[in-house]
C-alpha atoms as a PDB file:
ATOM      1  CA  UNK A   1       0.000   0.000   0.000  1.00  0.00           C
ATOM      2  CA  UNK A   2       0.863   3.125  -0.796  1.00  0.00           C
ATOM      3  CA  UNK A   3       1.254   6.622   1.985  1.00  0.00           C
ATOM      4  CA  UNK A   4      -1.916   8.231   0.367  1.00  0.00           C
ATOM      5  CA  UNK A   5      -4.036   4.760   1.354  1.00  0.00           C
ATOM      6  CA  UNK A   6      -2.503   4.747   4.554  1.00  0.00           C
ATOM      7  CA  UNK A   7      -3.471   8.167   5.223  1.00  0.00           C
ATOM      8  CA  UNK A   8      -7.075   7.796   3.857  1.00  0.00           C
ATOM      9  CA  UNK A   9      -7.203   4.445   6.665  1.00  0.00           C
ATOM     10  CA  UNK A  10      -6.400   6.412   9.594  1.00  0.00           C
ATOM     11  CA  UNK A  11      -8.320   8.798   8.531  1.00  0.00           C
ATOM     12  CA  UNK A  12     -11.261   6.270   8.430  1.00  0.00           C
ATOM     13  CA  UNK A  13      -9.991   4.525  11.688  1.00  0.00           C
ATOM     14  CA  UNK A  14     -10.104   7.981  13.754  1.00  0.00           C
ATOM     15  CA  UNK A  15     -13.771   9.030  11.768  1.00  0.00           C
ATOM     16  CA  UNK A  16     -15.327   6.159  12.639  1.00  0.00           C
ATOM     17  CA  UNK A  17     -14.014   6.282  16.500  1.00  0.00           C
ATOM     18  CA  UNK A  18     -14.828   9.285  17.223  1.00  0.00           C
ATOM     19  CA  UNK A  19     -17.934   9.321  16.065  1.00  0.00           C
ATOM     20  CA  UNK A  20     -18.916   6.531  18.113  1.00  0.00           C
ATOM     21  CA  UNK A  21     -20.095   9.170  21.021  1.00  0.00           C
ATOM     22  CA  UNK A  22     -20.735   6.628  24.161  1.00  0.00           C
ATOM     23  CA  UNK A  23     -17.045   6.431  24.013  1.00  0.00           C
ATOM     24  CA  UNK A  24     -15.837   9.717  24.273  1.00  0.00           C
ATOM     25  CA  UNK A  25     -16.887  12.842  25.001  1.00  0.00           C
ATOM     26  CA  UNK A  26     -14.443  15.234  22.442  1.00  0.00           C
ATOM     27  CA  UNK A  27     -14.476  17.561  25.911  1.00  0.00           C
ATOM     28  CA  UNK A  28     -10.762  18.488  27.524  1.00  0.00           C
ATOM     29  CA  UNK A  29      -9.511  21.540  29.512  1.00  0.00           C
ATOM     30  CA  UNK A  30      -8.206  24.524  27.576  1.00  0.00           C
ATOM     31  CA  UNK A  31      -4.496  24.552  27.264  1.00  0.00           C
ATOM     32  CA  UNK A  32      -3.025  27.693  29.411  1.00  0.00           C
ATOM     33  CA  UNK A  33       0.731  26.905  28.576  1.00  0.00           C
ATOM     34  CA  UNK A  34       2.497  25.855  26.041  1.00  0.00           C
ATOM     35  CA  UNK A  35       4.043  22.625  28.253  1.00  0.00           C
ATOM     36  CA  UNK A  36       1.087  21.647  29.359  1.00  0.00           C
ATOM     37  CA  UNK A  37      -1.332  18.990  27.637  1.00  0.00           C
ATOM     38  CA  UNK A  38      -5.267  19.880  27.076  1.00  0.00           C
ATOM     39  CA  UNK A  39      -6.334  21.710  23.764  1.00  0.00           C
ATOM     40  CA  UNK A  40      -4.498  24.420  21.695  1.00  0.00           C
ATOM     41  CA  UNK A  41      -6.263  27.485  20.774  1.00  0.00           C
ATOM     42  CA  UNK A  42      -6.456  25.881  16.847  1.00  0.00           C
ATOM     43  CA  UNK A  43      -8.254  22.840  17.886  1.00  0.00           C
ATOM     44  CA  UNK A  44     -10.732  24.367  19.891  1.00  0.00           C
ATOM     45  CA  UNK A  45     -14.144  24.067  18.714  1.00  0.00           C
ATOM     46  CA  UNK A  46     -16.833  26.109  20.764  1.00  0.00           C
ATOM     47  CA  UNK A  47     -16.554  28.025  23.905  1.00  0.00           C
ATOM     48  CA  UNK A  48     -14.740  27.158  27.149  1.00  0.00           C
ATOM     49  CA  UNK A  49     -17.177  26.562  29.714  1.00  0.00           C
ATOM     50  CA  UNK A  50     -17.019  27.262  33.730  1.00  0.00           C
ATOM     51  CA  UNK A  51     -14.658  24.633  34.610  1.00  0.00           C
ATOM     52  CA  UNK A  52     -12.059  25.436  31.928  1.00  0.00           C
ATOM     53  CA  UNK A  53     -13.248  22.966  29.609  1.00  0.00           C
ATOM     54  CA  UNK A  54     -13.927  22.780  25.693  1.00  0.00           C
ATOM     55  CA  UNK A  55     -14.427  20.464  22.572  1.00  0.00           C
ATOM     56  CA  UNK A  56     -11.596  20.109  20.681  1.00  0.00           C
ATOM     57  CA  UNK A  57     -12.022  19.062  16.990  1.00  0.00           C
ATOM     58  CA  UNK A  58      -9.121  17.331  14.615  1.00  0.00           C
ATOM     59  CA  UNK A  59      -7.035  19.367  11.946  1.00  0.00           C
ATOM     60  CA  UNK A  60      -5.146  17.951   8.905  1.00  0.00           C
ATOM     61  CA  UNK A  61      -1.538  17.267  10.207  1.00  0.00           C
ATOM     62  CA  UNK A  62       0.886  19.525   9.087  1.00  0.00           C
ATOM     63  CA  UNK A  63       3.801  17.086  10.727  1.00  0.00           C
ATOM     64  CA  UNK A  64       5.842  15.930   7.047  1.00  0.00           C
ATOM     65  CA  UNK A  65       7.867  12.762   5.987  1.00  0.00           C
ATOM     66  CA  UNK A  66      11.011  14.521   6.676  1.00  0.00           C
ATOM     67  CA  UNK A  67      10.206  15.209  10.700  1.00  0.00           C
ATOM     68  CA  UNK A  68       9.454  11.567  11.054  1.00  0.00           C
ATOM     69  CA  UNK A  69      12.511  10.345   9.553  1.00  0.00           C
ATOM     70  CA  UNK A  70      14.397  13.237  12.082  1.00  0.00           C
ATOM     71  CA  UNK A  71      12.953  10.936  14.905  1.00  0.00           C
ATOM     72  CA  UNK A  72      13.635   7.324  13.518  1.00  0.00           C
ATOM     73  CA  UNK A  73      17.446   7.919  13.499  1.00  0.00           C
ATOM     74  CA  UNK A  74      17.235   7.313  17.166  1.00  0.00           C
ATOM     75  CA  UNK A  75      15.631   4.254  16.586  1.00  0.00           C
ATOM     76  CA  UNK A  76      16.784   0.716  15.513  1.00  0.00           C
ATOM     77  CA  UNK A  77      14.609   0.521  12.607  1.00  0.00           C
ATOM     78  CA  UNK A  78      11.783   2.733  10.812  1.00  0.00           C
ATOM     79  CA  UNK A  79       8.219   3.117  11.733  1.00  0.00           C
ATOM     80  CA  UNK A  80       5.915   0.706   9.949  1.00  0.00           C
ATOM     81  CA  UNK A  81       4.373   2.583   7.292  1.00  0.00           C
ATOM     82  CA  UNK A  82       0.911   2.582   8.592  1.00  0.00           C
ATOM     83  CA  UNK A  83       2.488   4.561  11.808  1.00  0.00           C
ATOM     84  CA  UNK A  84       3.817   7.292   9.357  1.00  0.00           C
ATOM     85  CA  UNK A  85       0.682   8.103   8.399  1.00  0.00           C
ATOM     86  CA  UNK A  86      -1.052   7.776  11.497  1.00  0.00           C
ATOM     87  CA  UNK A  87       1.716  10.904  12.967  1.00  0.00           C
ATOM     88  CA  UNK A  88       0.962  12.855   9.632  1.00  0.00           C
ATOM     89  CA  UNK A  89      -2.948  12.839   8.577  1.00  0.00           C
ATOM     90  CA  UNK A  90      -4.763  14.329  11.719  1.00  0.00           C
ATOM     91  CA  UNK A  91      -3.636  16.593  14.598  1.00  0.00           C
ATOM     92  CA  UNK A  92      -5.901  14.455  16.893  1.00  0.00           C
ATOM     93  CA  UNK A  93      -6.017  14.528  20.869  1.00  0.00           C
ATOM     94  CA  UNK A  94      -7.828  12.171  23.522  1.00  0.00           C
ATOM     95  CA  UNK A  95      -6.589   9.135  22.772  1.00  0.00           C
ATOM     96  CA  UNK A  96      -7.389   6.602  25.420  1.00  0.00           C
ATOM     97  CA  UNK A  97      -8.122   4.496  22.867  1.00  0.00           C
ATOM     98  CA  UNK A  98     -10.925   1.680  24.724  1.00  0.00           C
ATOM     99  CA  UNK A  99     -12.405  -1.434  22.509  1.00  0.00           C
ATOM    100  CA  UNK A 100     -12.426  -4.209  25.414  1.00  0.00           C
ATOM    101  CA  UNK A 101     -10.943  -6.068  27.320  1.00  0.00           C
ATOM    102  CA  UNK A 102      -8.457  -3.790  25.488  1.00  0.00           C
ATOM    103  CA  UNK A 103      -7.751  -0.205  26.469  1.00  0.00           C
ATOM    104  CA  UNK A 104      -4.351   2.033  25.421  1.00  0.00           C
ATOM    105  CA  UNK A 105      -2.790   5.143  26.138  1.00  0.00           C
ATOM    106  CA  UNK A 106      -2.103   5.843  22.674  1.00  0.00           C
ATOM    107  CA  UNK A 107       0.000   8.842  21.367  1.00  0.00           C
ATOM    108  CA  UNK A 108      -1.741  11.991  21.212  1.00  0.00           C
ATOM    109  CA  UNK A 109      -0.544  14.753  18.586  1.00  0.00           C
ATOM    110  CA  UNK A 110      -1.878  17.831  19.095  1.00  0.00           C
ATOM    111  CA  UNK A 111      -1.298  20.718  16.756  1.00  0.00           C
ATOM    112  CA  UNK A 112       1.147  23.109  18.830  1.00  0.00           C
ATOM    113  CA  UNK A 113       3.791  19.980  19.808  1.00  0.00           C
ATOM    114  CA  UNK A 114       2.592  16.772  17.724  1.00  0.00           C
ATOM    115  CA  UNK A 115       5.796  14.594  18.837  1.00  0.00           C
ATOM    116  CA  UNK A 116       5.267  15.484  22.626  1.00  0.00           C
ATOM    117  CA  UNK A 117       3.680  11.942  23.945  1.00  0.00           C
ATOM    118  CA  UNK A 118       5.991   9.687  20.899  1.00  0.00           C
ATOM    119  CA  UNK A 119       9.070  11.436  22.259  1.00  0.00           C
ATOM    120  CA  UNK A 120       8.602  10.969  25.966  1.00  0.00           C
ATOM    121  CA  UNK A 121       7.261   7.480  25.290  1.00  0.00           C
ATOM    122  CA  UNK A 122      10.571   6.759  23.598  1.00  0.00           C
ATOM    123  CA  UNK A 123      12.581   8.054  26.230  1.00  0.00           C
ATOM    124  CA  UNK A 124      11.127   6.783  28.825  1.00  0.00           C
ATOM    125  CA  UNK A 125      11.862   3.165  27.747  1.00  0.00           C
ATOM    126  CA  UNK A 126      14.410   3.833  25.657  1.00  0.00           C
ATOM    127  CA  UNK A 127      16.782   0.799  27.038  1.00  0.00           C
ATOM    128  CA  UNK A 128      14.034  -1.485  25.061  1.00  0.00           C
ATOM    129  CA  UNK A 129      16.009   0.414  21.749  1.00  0.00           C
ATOM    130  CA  UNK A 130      18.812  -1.429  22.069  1.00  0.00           C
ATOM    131  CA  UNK A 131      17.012  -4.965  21.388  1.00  0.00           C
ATOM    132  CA  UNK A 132      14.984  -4.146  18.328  1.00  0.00           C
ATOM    133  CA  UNK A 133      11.837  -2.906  20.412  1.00  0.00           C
ATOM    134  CA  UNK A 134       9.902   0.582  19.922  1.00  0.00           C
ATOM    135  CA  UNK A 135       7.326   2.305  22.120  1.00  0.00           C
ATOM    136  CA  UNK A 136       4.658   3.865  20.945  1.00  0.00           C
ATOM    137  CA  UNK A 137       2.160   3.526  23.644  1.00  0.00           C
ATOM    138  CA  UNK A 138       0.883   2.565  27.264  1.00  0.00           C
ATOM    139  CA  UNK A 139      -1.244  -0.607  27.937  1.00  0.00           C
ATOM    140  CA  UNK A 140      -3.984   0.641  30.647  1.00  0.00           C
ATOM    141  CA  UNK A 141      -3.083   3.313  32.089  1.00  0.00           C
ATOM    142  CA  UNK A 142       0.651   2.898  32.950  1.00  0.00           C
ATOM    143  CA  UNK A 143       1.256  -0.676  33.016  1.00  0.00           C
ATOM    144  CA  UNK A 144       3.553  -0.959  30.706  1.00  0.00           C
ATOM    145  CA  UNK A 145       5.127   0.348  27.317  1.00  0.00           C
ATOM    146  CA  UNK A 146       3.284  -0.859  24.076  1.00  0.00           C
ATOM    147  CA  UNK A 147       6.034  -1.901  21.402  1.00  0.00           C
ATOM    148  CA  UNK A 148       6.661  -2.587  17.869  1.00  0.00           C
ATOM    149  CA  UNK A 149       8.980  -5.770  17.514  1.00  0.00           C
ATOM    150  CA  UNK A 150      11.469  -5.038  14.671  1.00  0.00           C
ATOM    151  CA  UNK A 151      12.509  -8.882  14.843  1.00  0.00           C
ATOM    152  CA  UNK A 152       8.995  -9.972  13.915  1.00  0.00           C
ATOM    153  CA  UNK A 153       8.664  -8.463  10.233  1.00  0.00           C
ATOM    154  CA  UNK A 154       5.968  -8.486   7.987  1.00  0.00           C
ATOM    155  CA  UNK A 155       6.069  -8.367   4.384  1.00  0.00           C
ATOM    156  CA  UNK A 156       4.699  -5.027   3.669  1.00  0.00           C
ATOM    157  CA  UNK A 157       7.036  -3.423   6.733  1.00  0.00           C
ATOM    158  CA  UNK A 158       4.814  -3.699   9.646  1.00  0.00           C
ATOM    159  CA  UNK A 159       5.893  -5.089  13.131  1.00  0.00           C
ATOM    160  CA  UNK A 160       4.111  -7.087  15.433  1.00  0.00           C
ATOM    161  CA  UNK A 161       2.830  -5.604  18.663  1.00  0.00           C
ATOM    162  CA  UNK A 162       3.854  -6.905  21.870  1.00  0.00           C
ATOM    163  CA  UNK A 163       3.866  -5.046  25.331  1.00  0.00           C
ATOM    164  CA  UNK A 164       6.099  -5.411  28.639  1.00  0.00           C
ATOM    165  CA  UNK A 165       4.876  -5.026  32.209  1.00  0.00           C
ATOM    166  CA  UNK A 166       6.974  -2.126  33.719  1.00  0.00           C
ATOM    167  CA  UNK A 167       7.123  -4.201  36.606  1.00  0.00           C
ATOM    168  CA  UNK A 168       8.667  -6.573  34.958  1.00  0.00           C
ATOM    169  CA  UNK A 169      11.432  -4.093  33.198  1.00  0.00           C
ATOM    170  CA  UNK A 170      11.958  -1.722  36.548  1.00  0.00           C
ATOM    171  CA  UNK A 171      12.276  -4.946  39.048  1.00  0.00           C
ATOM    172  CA  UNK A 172      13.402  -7.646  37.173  1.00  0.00           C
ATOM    173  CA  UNK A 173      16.105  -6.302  33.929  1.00  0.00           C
ATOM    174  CA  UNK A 174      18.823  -4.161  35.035  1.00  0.00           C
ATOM    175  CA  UNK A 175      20.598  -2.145  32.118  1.00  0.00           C
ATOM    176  CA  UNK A 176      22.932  -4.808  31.335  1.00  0.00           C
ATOM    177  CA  UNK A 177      19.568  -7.305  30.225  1.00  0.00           C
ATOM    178  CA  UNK A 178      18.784  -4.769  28.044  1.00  0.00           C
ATOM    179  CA  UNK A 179      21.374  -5.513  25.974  1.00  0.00           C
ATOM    180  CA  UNK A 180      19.892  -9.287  25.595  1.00  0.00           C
ATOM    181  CA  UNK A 181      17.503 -10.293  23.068  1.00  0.00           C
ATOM    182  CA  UNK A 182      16.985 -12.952  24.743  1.00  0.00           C
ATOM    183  CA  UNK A 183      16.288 -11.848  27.818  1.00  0.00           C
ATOM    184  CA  UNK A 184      14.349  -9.301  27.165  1.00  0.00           C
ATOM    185  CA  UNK A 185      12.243 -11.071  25.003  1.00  0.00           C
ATOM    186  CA  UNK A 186      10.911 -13.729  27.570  1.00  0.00           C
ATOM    187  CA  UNK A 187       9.280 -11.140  29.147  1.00  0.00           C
ATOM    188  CA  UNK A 188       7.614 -10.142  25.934  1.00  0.00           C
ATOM    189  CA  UNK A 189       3.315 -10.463  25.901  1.00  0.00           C
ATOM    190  CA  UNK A 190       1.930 -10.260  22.483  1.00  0.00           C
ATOM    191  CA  UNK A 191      -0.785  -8.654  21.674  1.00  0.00           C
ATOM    192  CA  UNK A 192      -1.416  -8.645  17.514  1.00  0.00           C
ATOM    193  CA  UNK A 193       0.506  -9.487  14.844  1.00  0.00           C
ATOM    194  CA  UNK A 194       0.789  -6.024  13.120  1.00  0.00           C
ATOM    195  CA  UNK A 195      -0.221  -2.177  13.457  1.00  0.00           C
ATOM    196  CA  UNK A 196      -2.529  -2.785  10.945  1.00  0.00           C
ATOM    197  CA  UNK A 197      -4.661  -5.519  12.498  1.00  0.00           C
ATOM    198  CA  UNK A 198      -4.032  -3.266  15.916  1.00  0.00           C
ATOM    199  CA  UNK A 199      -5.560  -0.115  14.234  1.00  0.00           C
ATOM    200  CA  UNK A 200      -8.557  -2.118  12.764  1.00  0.00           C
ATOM    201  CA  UNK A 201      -9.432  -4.100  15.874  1.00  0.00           C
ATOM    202  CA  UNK A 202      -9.213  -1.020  17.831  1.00  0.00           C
ATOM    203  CA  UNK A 203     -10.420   1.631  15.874  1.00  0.00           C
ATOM    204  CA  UNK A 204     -13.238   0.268  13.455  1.00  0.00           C
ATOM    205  CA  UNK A 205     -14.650  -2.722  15.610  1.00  0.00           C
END
């Protein structure tokens, strides 16, 4: 597939989400500095009410090929295509992405720092690097980093998606582990075999 069908399926995957109202509400505080999270003034959509709080609406991404590559030079492989596209169709915020028993802290890119929740993500577990794993996300809410597995390849570039219990890596791996495959692997819980089947099962079921 090529980047414009990849963009035109998150597009669809983040459509037909958010339009699914019972699971979100589209309502966060108003952003009052520029480090904080919450909504910048060009995603706001209505007025701020009492409690500080407005809807937010998505933008077209402005975020281009050559910013993503910037990041993936830290990394020890690319993005899978479909996770290109997903940092450079929408501006897009909220993402406590729910479809049980599932539910993810997923990257949020909002329009005045779109790389803000990726790049902390990837420093926070950034000893998982050295083995061929990237985070991109939280399973729940903080138990544990959500990675692509650049050992486990598919044909079109994808990686499957496997997560780690921080438990697991805080107690249990000092930094000399990290630099085992093997040892960091056993500790390993897979979740699907590619961002594509991730994004569909999560997004559009």
């Amino acid at each position: 597939m090529n980047m414009q069908t990849d963009k035109e399926f998150i597009a669809l995957c983040l459509d037909t989400y958010f339009s699914k109202h019972h699971r979100v509400q589209m309502r966060l505080p108003i952003k009052t500095d520029p480090e904080d999270g919450g909504v910048p003034l060009s995603m706001v959509n209505g007025e701020v009410d009492e409690e500080g709080y407005v809807e937010w609406k998505m933008l077209p991404s402005t975020v281009t090929e050559e910013e993503v590559t910037e990041i993936e030079k830290s990394l020890p492989a690319p993005f899978p295509p479909l996770f290109r596209a997903y940092l450079t169709t929408r501006f897009v915020l909220d993402m406590q992405v729910v479809n049980p028993p599932y539910f993810f802290m997923f990257p949020e890119l909002p329009a005045d720092n779109p790389f803000r929740d990726i790049t902390f993500t990837l420093q926070a577990w950034n000893l998982l690097l050295t083995t061929g794993y990237i985070p991109f996300a939280e399973y729940q809410d903080g138990w544990g980093p959500v990675c692509f597995d650049t050992k486990q390849q598919t044909a079109d570039g994808d990686y499957a998606i496997v997560w780690f219990d921080h438990e697991h890596l805080l107690h249990e791996l000092d930094e000399e582990d990290y630099r085992l495959r093997e040892k960091v692997e056993s500790y390993a819980q897979s979740l699907f075999p590619s961002f594509r089947v991730f994004m569909t099962e999560m997004f559009l079921h």
